[in-house]
Protein backbone atom coordinates (compact mmCIF):
# COMPACT_ATOMS: atom_id res chain seq x y z
CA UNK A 1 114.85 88.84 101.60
CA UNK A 2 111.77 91.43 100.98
CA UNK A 3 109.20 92.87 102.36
CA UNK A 4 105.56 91.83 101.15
CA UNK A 5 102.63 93.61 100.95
CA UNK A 6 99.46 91.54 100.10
CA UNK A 7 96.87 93.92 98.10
CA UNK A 8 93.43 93.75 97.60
CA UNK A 9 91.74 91.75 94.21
CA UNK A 10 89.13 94.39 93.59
CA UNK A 11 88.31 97.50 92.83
CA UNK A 12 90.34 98.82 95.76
CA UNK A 13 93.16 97.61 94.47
CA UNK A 14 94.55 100.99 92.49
CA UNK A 15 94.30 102.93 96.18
CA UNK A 16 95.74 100.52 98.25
CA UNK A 17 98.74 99.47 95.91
CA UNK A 18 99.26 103.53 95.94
CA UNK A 19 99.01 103.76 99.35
CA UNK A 20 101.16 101.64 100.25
CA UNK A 21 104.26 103.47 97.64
CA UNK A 22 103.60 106.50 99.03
CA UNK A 23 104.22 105.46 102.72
CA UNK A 24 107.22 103.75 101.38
CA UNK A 25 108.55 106.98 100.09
CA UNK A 26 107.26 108.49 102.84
CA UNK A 27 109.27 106.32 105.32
CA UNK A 28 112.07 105.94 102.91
CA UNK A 29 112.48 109.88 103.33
CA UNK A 30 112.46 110.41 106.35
CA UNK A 31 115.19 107.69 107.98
CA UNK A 32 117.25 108.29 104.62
CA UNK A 33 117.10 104.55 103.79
CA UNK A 34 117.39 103.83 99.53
CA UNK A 35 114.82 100.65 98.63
CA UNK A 36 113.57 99.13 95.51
CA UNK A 37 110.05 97.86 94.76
CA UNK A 38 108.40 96.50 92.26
CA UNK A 39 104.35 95.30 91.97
CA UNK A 40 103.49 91.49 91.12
CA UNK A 41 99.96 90.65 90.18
CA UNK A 42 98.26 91.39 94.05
CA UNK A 43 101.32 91.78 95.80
CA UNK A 44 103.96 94.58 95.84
CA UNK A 45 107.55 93.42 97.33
CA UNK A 46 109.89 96.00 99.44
CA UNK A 47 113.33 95.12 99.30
CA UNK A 48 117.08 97.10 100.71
CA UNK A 49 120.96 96.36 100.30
CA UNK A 50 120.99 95.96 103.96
CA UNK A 51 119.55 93.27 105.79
CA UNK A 52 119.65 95.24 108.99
CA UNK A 53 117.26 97.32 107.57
CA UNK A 54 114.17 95.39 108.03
CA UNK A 55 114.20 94.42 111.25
CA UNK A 56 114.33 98.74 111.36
CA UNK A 57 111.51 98.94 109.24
CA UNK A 58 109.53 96.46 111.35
CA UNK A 59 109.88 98.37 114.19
CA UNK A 60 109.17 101.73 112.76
CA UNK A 61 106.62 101.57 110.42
CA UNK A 62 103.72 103.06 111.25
CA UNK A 63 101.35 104.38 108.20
CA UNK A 64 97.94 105.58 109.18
CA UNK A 65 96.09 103.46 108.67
CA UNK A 66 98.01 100.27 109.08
CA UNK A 67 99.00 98.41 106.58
CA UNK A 68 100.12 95.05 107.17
CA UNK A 69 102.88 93.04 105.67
CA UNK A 70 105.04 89.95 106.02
CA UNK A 71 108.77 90.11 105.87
CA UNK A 72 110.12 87.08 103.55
CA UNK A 73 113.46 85.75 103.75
CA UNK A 74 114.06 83.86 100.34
CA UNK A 75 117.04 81.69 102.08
CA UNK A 76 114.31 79.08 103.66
C-alpha cells in the first residue's frame, strides 16, 4: 500500500515534486509518524510500516494549497 502523488509533465514539475516532500516532512513532523518516499518518472509514492497510518493521513492532511493524491493498495 502507498500513497500517490501524480505530478505535473512540465516545467512545473521541479516545484510541485518539492512541494509536495516538504509537506510530507512537514506532516511527518508534526504527528511523529516515520515514512519513506521515493520519485518515479511523474509520480512520487508515500509509503509507512503501519497501515493504520493512512487512513490518518487521509484525514489530516491538509497542505496549503491542496495537493491531491490517491491512496493505492497493491493487494487488488
Amino acid at each position: 500500500m502507498y500513497i500517490e502523488f501524480a505530478l505535473p509533465q512540465d516545467e512545473s514539475y521541479t516545484y510541485y515534486v518539492t512541494t509536495v516532500k516538504l509537506n510530507i516532512i512537514d506532516w511527518s513532523s508534526q504527528h511523529h509518524i516515520p515514512y519513506t518516499q521515493k520519485t518515479v518518472k511523474y509520480t512520487h509514492r508515500l509509503a509507512f510500516d503501519d497501515e493504520r497510518n493512512y487512513s490518518f493521513f487521509a484525514m489530516t492532511w491538509q497542505p496549503q494549497p491542496p495537493i491531491p493524491f490517491k491512496i493505492i493498495d497493491k493487494k487488488s
